[in-house]
Structure formats: C-alpha cells, structure tokens
N, C-alpha and C. Protein backbone atom coordinates (compact mmCIF):
# COMPACT_ATOMS: atom_id res chain seq x y z
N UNK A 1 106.43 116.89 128.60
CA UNK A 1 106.43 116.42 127.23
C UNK A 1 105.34 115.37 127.08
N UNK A 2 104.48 115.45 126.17
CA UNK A 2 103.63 114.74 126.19
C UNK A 2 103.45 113.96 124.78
N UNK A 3 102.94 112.40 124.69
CA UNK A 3 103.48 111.87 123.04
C UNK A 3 102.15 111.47 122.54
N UNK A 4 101.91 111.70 120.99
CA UNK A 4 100.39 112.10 120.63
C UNK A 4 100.94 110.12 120.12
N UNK A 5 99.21 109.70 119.42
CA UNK A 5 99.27 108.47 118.48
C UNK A 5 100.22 108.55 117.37
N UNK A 6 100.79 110.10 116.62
CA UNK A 6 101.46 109.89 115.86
C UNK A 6 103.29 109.74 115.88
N UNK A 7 103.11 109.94 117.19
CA UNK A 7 104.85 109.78 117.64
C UNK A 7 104.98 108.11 118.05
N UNK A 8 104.08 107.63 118.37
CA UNK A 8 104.59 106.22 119.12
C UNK A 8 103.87 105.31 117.86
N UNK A 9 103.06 105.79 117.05
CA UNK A 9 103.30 104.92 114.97
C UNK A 9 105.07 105.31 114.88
N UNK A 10 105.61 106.07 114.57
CA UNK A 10 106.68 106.50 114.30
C UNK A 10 107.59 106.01 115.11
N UNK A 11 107.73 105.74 116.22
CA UNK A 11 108.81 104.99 117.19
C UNK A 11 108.57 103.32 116.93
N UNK A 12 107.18 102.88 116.93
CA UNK A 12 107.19 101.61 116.72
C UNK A 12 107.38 100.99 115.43
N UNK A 13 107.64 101.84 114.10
CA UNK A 13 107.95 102.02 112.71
C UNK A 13 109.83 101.82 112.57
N UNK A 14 109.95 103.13 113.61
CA UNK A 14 111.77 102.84 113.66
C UNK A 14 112.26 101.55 114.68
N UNK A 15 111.68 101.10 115.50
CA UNK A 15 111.74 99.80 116.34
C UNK A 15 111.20 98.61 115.83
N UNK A 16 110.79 99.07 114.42
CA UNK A 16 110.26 97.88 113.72
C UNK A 16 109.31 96.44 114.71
N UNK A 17 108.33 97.63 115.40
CA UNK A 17 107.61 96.78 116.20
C UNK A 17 106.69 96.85 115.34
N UNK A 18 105.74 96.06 115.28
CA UNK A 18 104.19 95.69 114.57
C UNK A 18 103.05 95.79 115.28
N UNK A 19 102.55 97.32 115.75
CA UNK A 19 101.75 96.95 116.72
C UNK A 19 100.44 97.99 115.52
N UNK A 20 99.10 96.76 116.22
CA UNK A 20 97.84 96.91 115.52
C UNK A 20 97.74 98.61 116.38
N UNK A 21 96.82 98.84 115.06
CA UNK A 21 95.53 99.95 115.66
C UNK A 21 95.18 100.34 116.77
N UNK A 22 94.32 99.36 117.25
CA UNK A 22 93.84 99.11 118.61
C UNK A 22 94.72 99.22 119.58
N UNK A 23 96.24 98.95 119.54
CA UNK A 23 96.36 99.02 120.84
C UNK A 23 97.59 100.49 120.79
N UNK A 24 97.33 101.42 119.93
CA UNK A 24 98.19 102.69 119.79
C UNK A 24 97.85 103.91 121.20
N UNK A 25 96.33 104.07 120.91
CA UNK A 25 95.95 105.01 122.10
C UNK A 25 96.42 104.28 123.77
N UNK A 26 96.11 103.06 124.18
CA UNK A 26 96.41 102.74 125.43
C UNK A 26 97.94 103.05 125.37
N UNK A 27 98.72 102.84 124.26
CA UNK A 27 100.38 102.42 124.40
C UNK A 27 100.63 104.11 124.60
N UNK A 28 99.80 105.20 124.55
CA UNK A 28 99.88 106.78 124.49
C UNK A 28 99.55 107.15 126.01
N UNK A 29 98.87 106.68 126.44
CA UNK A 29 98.70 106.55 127.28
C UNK A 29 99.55 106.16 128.55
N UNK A 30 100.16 104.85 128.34
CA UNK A 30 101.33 104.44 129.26
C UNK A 30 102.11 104.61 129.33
N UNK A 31 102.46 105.26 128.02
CA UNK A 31 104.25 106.12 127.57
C UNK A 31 103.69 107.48 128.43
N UNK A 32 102.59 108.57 128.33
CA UNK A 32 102.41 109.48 129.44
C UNK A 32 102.47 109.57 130.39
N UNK A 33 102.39 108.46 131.06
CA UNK A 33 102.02 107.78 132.64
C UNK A 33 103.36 107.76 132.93
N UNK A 34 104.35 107.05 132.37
CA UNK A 34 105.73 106.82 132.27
C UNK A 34 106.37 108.60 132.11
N UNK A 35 106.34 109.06 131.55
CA UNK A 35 106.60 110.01 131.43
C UNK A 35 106.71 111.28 132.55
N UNK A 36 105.18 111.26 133.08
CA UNK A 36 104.75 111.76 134.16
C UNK A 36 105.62 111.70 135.60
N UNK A 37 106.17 110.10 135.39
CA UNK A 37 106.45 109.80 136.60
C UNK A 37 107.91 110.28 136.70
N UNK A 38 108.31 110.37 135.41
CA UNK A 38 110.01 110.93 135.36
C UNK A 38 109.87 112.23 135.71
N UNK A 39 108.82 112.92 135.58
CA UNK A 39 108.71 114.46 135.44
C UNK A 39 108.73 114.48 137.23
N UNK A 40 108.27 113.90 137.79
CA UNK A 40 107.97 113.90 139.03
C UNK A 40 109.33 113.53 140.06
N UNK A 41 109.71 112.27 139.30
CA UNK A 41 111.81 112.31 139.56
C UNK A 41 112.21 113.36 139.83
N UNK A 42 112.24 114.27 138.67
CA UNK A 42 112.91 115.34 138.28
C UNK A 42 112.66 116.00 139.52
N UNK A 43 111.24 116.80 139.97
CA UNK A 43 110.90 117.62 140.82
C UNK A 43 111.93 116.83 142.42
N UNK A 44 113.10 116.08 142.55
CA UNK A 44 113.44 115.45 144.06
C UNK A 44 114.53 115.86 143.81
N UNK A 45 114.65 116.82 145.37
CA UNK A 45 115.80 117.38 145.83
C UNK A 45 116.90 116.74 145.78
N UNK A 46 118.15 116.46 145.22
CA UNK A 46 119.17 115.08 145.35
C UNK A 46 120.50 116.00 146.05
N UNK A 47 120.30 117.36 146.04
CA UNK A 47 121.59 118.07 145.93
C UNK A 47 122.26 118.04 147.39
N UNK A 48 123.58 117.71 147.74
CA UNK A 48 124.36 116.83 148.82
C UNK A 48 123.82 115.43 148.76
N UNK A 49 123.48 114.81 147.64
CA UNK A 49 123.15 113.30 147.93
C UNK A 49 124.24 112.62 147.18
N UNK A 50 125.18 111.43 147.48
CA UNK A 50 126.38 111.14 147.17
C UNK A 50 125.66 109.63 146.08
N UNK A 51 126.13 109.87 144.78
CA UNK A 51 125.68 108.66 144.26
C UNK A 51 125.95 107.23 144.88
N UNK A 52 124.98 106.39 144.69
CA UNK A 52 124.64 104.75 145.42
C UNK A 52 124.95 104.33 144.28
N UNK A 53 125.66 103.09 144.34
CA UNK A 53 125.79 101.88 142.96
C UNK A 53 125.16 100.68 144.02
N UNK A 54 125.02 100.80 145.37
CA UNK A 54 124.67 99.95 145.85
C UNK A 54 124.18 99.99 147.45
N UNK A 55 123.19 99.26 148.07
CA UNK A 55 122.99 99.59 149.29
C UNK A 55 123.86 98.78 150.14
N UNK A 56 124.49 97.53 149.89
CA UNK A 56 125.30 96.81 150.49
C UNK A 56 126.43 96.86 150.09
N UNK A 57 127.01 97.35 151.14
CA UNK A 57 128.97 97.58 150.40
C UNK A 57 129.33 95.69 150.39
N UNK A 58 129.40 95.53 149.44
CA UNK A 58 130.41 93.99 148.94
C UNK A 58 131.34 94.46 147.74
N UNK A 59 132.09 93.70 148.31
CA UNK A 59 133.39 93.20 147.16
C UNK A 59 132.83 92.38 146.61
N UNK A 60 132.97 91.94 145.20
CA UNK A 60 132.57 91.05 144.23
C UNK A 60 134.04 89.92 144.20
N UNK A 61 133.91 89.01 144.05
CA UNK A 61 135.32 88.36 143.93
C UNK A 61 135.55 88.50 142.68
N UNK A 62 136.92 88.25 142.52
CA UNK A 62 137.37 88.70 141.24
C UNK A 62 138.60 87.03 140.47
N UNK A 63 138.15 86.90 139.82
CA UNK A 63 139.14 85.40 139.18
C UNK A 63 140.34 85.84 138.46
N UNK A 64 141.60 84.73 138.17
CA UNK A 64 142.05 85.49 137.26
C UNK A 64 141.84 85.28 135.86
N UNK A 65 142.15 86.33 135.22
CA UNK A 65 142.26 86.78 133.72
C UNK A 65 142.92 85.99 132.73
N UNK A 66 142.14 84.87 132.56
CA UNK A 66 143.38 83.69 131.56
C UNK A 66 142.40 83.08 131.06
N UNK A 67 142.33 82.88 129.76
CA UNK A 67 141.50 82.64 128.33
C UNK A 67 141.60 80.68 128.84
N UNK A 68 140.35 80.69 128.87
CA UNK A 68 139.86 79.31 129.31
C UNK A 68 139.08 78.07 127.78
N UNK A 69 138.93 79.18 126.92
CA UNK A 69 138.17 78.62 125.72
C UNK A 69 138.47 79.60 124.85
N UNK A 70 138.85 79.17 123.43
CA UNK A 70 138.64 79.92 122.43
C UNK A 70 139.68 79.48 121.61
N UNK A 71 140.05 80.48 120.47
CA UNK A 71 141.06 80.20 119.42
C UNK A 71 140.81 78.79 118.38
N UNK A 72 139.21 78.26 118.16
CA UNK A 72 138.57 77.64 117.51
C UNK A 72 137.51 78.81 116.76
N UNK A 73 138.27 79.03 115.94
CA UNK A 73 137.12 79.32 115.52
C UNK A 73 136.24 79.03 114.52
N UNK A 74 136.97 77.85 113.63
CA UNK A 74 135.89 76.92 113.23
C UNK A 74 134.70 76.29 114.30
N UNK A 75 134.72 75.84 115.41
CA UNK A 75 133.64 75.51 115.59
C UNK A 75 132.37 76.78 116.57
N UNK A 76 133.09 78.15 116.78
CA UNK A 76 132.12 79.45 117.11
C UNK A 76 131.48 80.10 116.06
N UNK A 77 131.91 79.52 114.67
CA UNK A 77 131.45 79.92 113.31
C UNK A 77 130.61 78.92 112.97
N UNK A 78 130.40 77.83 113.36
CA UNK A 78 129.58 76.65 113.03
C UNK A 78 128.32 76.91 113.77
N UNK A 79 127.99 77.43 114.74
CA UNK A 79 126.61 77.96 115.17
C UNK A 79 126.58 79.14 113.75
N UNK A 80 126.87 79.89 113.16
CA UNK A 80 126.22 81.28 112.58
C UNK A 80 125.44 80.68 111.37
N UNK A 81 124.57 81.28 111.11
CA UNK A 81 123.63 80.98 109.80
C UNK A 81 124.79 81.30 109.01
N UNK A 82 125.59 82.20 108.74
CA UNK A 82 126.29 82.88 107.50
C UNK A 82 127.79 83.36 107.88
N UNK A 83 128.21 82.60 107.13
CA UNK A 83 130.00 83.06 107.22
C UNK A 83 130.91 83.01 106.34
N UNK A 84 131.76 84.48 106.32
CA UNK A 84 132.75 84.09 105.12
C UNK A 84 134.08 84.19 105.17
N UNK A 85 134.99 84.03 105.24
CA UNK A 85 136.65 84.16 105.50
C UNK A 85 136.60 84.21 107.24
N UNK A 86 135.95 83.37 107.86
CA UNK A 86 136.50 83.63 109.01
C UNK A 86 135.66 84.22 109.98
N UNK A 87 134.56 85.55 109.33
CA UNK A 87 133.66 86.13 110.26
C UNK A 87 132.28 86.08 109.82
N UNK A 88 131.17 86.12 110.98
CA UNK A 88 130.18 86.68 110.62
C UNK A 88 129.44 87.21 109.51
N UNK A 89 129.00 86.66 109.08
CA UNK A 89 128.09 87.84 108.00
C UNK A 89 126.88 88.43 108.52
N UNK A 90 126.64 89.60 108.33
CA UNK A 90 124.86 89.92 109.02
C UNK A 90 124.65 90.75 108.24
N UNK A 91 123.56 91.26 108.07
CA UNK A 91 122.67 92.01 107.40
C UNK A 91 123.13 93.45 107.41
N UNK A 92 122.82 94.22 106.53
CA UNK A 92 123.44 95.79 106.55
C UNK A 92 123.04 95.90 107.68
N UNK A 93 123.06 97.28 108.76
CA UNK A 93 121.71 97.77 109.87
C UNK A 93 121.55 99.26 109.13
N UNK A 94 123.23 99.45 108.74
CA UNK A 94 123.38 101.09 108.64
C UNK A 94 123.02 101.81 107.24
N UNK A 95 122.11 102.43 107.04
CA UNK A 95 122.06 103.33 105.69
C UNK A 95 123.00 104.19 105.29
C-alpha cells in the first residue's frame, strides 16, 4: 500500500494537524518507509511462536484496592475551564 501527497493532506486535515506545503512530500515519504517496514513484518514466519508480553517473567506487586482520594468534587472541578451541575463541559467532538 502505498500513500500519495493527497492522502496524508487528508489525514493531517482529519488530525487537525497544520502541516505547511513543504513538508507534505518528505512526510510521503516516511509514512512509505514506515509502511515498507510493516510489509516486511508481515513477510516473518511467527507460526509455533507463543506470544511474549515480556522477556522477564516478574510479578508486578499489587496494593490493595481502597479509594485513597476523592468524593470532592468541588475541588477536581475547580481545575476545569468549564462546568455545570457537577461535570465537565467540553466541546462537541461527535457530528
């Protein structure tokens, strides 16, 4: 799969990134390169390979589960720019 100048205007349009002119062809470029290299992933034998979450078997310690802060929520609402009955306000995202 390969991504022309007019797919990565269009991704950086929906990511509401701002990127100039000038730097569209290199960014086509490195998204290919990137690309390439997944394609090349793809081509590695994995089959009998047992998924890794990790190379060192550790236990993580674990604490217990008991609410140390909260149930203010006047003052976790006092950081927000905007609040009304209690929660958050933010901006639509969804059309």
């Amino acid at each position: 799969m390969a991504i022309d100048a007019a797919t990565v205007r269009k991704v950086a349009r929906l990511a509401r990134i701002a990127e100039p002119e000038e730097r569209i062809e290199p960014l086509v470029q490195e998204l290919n390169g990137i690309l390439q290299w997944i394609e090349q992933l793809a081509e590695v034998d994995t089959d009998g390979v047992e998924p890794l979450t990790s190379v060192v078997h550790a236990t993580l310690p674990l604490r217990d589960d008991v609410v140390t802060d909260g149930g203010d929520a006047a003052r976790v609402l006092s950081n927000a720019p905007k609040s009304t009955d209690g929660f958050y306000v933010v901006p639509k995202v969804v059309e």
